[in-house]
N, C-alpha and C. Protein backbone atom coordinates (compact mmCIF):
# COMPACT_ATOMS: atom_id res chain seq x y z
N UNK A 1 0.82 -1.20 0.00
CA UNK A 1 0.00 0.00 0.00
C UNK A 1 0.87 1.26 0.00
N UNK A 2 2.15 1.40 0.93
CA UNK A 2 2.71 2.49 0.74
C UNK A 2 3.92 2.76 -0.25
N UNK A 3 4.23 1.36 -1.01
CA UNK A 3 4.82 1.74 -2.40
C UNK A 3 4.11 2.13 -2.74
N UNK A 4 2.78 1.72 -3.22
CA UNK A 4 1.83 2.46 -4.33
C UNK A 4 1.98 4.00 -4.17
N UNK A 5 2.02 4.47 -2.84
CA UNK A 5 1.95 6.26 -2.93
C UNK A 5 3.21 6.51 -3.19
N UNK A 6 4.14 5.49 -2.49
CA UNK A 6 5.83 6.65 -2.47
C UNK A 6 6.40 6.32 -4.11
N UNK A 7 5.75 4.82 -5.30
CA UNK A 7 6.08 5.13 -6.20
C UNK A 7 6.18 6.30 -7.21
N UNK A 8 5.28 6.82 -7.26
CA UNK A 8 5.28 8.33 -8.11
C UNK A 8 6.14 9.38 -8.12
N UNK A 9 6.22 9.80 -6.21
CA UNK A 9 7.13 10.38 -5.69
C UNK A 9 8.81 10.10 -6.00
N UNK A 10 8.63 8.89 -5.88
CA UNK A 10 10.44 8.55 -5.51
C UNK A 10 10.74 8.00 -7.02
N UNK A 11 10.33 7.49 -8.27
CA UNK A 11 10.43 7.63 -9.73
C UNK A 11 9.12 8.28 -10.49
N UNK A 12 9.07 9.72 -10.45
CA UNK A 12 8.14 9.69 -11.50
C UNK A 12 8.28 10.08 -12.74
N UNK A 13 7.46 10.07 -13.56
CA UNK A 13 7.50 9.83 -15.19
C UNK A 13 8.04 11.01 -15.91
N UNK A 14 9.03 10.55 -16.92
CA UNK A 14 10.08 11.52 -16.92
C UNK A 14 9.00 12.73 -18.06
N UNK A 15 9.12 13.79 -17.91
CA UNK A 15 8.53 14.56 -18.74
C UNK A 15 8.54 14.61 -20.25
N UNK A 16 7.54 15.07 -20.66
CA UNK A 16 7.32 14.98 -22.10
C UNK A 16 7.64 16.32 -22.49
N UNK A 17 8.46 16.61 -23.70
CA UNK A 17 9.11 17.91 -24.42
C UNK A 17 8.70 17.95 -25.48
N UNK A 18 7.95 18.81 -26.12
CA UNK A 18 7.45 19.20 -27.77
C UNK A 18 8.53 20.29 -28.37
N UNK A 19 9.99 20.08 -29.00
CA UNK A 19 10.71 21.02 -29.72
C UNK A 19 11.65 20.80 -30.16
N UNK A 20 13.12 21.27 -30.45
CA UNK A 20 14.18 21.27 -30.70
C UNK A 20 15.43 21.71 -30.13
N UNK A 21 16.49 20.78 -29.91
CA UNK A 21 17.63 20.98 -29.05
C UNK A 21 18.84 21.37 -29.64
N UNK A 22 19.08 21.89 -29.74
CA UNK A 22 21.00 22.26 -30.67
C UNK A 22 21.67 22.99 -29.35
N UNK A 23 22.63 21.75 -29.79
CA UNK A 23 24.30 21.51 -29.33
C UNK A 23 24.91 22.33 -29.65
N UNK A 24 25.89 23.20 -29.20
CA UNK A 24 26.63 24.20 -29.60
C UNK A 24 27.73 24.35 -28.82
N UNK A 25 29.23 24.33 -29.79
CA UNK A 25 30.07 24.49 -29.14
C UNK A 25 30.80 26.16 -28.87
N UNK A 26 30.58 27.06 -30.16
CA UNK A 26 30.82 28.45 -30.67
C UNK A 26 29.81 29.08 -29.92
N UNK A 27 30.51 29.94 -29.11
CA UNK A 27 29.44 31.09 -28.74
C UNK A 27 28.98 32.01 -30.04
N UNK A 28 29.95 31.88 -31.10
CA UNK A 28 29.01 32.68 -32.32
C UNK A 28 28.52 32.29 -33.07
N UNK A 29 28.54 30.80 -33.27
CA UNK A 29 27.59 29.90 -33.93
C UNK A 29 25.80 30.26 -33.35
N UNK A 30 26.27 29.78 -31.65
CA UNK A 30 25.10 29.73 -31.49
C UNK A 30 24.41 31.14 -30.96
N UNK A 31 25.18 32.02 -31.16
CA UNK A 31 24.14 33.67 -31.04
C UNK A 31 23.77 33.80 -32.47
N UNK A 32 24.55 33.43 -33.71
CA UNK A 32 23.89 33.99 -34.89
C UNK A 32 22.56 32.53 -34.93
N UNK A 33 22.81 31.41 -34.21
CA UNK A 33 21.44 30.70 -34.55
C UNK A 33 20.17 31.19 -33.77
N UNK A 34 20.38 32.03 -32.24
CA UNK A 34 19.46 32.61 -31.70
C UNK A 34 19.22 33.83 -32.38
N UNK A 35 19.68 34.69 -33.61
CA UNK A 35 19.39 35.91 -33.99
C UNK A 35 18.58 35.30 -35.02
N UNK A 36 18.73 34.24 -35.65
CA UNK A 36 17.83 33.61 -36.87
C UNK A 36 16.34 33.40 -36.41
N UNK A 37 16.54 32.63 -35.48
CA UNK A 37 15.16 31.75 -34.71
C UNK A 37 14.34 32.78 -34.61
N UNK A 38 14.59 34.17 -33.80
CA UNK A 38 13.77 35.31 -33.33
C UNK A 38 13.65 35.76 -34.46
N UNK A 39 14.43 35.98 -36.11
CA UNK A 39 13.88 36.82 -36.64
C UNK A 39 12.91 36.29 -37.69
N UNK A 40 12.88 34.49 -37.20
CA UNK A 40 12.33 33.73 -37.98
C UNK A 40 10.63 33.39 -37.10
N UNK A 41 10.89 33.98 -36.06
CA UNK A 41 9.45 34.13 -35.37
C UNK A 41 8.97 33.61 -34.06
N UNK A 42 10.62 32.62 -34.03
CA UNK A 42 10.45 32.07 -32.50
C UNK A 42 11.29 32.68 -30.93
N UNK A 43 10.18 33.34 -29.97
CA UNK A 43 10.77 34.51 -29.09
C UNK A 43 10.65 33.65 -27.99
N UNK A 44 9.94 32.84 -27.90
CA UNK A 44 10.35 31.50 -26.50
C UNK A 44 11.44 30.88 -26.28
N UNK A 45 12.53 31.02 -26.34
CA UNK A 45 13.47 30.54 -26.60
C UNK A 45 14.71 30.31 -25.46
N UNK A 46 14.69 29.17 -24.94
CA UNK A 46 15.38 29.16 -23.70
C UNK A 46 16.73 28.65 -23.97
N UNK A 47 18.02 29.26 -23.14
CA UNK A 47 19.54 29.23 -23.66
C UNK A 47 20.28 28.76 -22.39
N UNK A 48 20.88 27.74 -22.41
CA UNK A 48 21.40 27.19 -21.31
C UNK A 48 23.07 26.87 -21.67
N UNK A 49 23.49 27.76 -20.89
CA UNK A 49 25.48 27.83 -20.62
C UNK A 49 25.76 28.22 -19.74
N UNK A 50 27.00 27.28 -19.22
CA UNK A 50 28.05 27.23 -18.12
C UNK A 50 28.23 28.93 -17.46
N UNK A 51 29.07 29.45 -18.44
CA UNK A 51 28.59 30.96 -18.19
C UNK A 51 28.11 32.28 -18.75
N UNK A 52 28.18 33.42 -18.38
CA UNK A 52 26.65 34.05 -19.21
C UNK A 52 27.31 34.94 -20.39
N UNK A 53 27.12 35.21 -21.48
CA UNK A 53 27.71 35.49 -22.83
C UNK A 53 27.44 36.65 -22.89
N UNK A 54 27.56 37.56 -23.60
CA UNK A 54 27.04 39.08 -23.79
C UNK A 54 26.86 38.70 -24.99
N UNK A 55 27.38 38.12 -26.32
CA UNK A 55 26.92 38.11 -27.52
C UNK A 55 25.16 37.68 -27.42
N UNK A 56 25.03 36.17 -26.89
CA UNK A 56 24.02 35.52 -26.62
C UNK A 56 23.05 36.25 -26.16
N UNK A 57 23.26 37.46 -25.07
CA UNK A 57 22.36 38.28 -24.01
C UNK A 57 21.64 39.13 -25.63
N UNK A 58 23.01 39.70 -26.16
CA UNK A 58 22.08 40.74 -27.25
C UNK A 58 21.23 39.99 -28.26
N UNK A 59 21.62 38.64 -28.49
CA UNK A 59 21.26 38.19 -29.62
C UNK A 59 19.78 37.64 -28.78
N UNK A 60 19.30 37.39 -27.88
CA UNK A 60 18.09 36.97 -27.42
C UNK A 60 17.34 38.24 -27.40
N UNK A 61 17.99 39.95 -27.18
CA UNK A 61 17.55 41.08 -27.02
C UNK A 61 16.86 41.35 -25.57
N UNK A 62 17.70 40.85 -24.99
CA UNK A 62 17.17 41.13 -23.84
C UNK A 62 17.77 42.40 -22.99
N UNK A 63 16.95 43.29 -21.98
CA UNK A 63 17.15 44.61 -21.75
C UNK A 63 17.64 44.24 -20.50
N UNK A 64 17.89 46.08 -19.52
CA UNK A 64 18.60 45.34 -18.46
C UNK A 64 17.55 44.90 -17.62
N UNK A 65 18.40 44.47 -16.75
CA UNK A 65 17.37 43.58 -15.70
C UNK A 65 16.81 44.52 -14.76
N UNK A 66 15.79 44.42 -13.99
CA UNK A 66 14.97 45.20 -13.20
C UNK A 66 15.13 45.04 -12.12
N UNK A 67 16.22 44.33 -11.42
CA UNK A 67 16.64 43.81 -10.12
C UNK A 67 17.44 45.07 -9.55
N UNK A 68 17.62 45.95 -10.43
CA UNK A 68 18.28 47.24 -9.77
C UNK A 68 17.20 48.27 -9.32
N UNK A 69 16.08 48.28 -10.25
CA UNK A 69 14.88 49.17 -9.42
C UNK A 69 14.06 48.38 -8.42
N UNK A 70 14.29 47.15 -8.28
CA UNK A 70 13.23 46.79 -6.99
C UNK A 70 14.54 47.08 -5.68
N UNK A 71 15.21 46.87 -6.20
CA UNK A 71 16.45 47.34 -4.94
C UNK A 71 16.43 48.55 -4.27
N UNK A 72 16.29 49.54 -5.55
CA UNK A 72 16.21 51.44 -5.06
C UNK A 72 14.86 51.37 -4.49
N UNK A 73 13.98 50.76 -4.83
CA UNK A 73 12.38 51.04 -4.32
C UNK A 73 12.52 50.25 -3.01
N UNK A 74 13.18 49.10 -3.07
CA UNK A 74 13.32 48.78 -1.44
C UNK A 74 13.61 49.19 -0.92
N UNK A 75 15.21 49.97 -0.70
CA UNK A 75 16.27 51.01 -0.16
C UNK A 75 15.36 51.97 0.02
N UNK A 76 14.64 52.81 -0.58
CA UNK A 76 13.65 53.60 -0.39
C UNK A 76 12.20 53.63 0.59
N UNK A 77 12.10 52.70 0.59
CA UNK A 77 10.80 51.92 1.19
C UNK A 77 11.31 51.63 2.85
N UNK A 78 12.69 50.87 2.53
CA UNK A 78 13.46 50.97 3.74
C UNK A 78 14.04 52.32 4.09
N UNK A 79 14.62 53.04 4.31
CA UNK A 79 14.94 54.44 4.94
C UNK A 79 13.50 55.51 4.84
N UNK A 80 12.51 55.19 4.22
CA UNK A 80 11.21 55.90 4.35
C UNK A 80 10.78 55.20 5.84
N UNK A 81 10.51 54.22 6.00
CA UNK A 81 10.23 53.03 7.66
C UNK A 81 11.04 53.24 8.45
N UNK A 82 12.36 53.46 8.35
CA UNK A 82 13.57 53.49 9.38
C UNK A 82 13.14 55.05 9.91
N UNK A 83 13.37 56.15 9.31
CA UNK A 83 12.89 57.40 9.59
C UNK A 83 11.33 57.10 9.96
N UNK A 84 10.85 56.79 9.61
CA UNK A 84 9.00 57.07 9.96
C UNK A 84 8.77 56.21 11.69
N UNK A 85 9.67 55.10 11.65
CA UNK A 85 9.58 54.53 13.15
C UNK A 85 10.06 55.56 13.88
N UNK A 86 11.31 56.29 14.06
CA UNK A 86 11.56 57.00 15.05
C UNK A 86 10.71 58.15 15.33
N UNK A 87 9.89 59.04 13.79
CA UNK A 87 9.28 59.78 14.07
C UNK A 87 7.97 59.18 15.33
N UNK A 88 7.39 58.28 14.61
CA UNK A 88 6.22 57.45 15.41
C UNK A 88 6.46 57.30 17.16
N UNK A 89 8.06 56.92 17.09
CA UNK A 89 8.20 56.65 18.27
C UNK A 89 8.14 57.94 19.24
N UNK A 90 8.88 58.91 18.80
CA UNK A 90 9.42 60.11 19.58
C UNK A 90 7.68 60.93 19.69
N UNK A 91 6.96 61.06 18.71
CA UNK A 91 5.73 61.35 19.12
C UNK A 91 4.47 60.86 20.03
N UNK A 92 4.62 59.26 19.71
CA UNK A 92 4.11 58.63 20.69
C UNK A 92 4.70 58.31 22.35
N UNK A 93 5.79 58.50 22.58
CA UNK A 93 6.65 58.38 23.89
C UNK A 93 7.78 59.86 23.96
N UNK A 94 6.71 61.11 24.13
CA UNK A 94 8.14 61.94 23.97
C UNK A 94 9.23 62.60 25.23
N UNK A 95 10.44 62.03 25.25
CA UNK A 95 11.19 61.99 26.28
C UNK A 95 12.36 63.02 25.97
N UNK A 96 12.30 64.23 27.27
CA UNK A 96 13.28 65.15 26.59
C UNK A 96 14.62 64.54 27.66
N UNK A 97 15.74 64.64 26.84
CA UNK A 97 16.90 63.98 27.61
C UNK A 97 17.95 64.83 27.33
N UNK A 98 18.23 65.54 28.49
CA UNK A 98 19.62 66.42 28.37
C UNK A 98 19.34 67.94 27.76
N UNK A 99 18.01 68.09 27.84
CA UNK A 99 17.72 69.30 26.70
C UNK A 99 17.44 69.25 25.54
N UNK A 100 18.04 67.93 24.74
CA UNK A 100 18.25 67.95 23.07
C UNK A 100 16.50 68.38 22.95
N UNK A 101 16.58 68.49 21.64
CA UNK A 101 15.28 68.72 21.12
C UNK A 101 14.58 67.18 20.35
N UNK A 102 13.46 67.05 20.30
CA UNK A 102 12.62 65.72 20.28
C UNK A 102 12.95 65.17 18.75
N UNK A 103 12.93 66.19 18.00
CA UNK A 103 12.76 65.63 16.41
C UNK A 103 14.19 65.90 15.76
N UNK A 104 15.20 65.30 15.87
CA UNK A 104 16.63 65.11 15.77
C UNK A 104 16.59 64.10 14.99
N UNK A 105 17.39 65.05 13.67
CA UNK A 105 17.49 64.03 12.43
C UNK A 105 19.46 63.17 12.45
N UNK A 106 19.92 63.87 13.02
CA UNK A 106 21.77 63.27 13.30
C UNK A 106 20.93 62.05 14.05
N UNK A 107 20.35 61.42 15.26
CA UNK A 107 20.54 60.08 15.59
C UNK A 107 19.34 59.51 14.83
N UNK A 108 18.37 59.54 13.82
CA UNK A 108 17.70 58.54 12.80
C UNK A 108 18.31 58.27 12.13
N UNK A 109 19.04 58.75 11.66
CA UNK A 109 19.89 58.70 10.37
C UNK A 109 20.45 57.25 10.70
N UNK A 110 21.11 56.74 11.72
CA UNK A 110 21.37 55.51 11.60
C UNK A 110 20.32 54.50 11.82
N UNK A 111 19.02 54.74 12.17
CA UNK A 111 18.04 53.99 12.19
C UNK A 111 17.24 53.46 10.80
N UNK A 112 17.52 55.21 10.12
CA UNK A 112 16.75 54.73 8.85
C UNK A 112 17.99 54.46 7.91
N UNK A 113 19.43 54.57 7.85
CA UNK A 113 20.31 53.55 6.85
C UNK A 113 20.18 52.13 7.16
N UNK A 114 20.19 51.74 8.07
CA UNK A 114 20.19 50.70 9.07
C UNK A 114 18.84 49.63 7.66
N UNK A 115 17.40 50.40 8.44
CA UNK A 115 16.63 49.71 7.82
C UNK A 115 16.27 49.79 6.17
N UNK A 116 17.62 50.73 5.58
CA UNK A 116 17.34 51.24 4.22
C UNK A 116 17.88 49.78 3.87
N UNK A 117 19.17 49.28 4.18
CA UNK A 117 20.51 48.56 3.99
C UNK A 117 19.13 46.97 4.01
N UNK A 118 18.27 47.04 5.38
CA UNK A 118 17.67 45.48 5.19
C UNK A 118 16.48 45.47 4.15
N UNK A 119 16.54 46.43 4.48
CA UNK A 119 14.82 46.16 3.39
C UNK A 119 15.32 46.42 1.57
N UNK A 120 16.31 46.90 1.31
CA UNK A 120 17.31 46.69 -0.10
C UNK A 120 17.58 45.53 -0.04
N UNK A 121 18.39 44.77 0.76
CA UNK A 121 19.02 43.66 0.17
C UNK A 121 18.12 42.50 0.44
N UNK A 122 16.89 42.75 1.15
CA UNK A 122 15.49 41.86 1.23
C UNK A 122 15.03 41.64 0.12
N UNK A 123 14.82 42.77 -0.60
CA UNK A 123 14.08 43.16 -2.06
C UNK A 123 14.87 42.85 -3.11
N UNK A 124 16.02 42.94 -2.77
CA UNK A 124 17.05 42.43 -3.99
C UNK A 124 16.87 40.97 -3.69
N UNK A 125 17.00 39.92 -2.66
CA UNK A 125 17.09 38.47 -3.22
C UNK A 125 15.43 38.53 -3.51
N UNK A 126 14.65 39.10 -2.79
CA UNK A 126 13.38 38.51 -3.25
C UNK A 126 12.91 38.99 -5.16
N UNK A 127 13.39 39.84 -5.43
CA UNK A 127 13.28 40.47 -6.91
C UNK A 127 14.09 39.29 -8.19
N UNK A 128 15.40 39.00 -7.42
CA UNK A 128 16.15 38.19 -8.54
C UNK A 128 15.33 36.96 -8.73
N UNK A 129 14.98 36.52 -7.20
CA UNK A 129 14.52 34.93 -7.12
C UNK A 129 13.36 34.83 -8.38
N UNK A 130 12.61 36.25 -8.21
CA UNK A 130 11.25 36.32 -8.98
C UNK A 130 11.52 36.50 -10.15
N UNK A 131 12.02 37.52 -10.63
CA UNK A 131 12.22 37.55 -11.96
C UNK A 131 13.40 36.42 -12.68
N UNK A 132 14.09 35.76 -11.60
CA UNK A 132 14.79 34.48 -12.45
C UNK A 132 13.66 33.47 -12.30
N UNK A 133 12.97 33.69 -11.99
CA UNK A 133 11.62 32.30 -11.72
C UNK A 133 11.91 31.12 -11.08
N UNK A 134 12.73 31.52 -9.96
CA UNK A 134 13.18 30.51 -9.03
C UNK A 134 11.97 30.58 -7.90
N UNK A 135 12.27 29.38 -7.31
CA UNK A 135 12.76 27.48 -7.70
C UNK A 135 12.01 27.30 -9.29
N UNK A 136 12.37 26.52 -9.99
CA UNK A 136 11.42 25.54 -10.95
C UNK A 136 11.69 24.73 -10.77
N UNK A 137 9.90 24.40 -10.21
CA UNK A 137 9.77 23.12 -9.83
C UNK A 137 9.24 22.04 -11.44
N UNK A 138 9.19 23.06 -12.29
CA UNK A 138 8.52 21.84 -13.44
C UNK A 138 9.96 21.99 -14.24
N UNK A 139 10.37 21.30 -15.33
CA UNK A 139 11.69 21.49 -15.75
C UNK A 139 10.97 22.17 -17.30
N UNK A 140 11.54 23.28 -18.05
CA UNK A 140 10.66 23.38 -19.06
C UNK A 140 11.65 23.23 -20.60
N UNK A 141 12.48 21.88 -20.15
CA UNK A 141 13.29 21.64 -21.60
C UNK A 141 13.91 20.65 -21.10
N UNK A 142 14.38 19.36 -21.85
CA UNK A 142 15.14 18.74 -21.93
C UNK A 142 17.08 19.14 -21.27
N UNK A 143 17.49 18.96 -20.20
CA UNK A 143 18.64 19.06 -20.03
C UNK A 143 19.82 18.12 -20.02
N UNK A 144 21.09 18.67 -20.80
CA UNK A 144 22.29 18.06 -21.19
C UNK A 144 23.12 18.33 -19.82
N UNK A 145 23.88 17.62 -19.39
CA UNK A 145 25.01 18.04 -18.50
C UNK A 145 25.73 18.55 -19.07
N UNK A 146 26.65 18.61 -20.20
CA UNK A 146 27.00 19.14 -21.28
C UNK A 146 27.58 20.59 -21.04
N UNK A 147 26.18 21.25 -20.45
CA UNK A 147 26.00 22.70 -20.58
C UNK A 147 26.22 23.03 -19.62
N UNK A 148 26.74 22.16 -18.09
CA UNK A 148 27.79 22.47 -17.06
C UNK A 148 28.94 23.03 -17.44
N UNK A 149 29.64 22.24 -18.75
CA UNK A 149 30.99 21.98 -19.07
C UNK A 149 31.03 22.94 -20.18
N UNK A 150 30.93 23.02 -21.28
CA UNK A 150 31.74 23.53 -22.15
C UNK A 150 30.34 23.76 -23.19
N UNK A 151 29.27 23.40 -23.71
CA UNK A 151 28.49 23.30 -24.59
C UNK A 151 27.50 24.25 -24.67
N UNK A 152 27.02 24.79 -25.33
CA UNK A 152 25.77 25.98 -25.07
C UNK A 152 24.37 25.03 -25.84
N UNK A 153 23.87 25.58 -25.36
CA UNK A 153 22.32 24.73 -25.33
C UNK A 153 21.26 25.76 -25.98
N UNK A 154 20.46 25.62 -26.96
CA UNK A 154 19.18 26.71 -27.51
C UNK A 154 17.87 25.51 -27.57
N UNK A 155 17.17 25.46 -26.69
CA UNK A 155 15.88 25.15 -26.61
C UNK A 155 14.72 25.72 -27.36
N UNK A 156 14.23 25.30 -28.12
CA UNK A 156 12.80 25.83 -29.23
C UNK A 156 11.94 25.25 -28.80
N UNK A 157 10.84 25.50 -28.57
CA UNK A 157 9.89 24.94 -28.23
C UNK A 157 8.38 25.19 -29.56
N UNK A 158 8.47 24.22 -30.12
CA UNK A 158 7.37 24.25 -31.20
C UNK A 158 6.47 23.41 -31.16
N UNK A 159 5.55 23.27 -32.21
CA UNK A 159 4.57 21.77 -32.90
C UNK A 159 5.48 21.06 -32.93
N UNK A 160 4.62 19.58 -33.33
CA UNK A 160 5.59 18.67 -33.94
C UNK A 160 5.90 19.52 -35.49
N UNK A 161 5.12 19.74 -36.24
CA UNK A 161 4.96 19.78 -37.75
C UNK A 161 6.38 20.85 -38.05
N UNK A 162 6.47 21.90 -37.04
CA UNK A 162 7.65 22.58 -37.45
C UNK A 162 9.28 22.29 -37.09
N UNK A 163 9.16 21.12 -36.27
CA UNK A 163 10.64 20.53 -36.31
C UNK A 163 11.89 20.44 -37.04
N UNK A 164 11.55 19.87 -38.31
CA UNK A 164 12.04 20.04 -39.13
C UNK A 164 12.84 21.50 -39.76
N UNK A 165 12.04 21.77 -40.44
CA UNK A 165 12.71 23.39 -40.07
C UNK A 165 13.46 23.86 -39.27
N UNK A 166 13.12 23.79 -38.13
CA UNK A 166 14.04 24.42 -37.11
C UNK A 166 15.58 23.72 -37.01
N UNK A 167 15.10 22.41 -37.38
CA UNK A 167 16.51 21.58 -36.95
C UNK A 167 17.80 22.17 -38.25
N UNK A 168 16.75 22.19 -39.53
CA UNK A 168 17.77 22.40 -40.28
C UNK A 168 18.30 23.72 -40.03
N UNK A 169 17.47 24.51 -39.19
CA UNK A 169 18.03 25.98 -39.23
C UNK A 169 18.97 25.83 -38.39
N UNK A 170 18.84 25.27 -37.46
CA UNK A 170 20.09 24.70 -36.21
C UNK A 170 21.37 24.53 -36.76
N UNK A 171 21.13 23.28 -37.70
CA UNK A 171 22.31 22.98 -38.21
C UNK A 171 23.15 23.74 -39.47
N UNK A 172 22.34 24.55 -40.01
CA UNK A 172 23.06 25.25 -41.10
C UNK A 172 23.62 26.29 -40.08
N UNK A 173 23.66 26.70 -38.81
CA UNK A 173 24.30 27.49 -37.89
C UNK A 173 25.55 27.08 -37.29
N UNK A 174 25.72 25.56 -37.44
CA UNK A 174 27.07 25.05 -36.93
C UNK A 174 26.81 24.38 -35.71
N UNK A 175 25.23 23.40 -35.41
CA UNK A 175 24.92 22.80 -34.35
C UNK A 175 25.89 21.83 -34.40
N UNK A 176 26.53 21.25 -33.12
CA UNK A 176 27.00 20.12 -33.50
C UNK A 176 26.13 18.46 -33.48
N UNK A 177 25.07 19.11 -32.32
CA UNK A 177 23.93 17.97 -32.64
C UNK A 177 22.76 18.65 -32.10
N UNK A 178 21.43 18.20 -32.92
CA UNK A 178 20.38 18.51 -32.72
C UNK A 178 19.40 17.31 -32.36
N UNK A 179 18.36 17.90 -31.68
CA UNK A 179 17.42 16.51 -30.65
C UNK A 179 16.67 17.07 -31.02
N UNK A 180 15.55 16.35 -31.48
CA UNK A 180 14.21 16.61 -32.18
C UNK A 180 13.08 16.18 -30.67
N UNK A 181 12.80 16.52 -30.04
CA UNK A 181 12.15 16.26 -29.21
C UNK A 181 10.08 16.16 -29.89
N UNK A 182 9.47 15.42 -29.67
CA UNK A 182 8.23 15.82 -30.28
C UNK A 182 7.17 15.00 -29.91
């Protein structure tokens, strides 16, 4: 009875992929095959390498990343809270000490960098995690180990009916192997 449940769990059924895989050893092989694909109509297009290319980045056209404004809007968000607690506090409990005067911006200042500094670098892992679409839990392509080591990887995701095509477009780019997935 409790194989039956933990089978699924502990082997389950390896996923099904509808597209095309090219092998690539040239980082300029395979950016001029990602500049083809997009101008040939396919913008889904997922790219898997060891490490991250700038040819590849332009040739997918991708802009900069937005992980720098959820950071300033956090940093912001944070030193807006860091300052707004002390105001809150000093109005709600106001204690004169030594003479100073109540609304003294020299000792917030380290209250609200303080909480500028957590609520930035809060917003920064929580922004990357999101916009890299971490965890994935579903896998959405066929993966080579390959593309640990040395190989660059361009995932297409089509019909069956347009396979063909694509593969040959792969390979007139200098794939060294292509996987017809379908």
């Amino acid at each position: 009875m409790i194989d039956k449940l933990l089978d699924p769990i502990l082997n389950p059924k390896p996923p099904k992929f509808n597209g095309v895989m090219g092998i690539y050893y040239y980082i300029d092989d395979a950016a001029d095959a990602v500049t083809s694909l997009r101008q040939a109509g396919h913008k889904n297009l997922n790219v898997f390498s060891p490490v991250p290319h700038h040819e590849i980045e332009h040739a997918l056209e991708q802009g900069p990343s937005l992980v720098r404004w959820v950071t300033f809007v956090g940093g912001l968000l944070g030193a807006t809270g860091g300052f707004g607690l002390c105001y809150y506090t000093i109005a709600s409990w106001p204690l004169v000490i030594g003479g100073k005067e109540l609304f003294s911006v020299p000792p917030m200042t380290v209250i609200g960098y303080e909480s500028m500094i957590l609520i930035a670098g809060l917003s920064n892992l929580l922004g990357m995690l999101a916009l890299a679409r971490l965890p994935q839990t579903k896998a959405v392509a066929p993966y080579d180990p390959r593309f640990q080591e040395d190989r660059i990887g361009i995932w297409v995701p089509c019909a069956p009916g347009a396979t063909d095509r694509i593969a040959q477009l792969m390979k007139g780019h200098g794939a060294e192997e292509v996987q017809v997935h379908a």
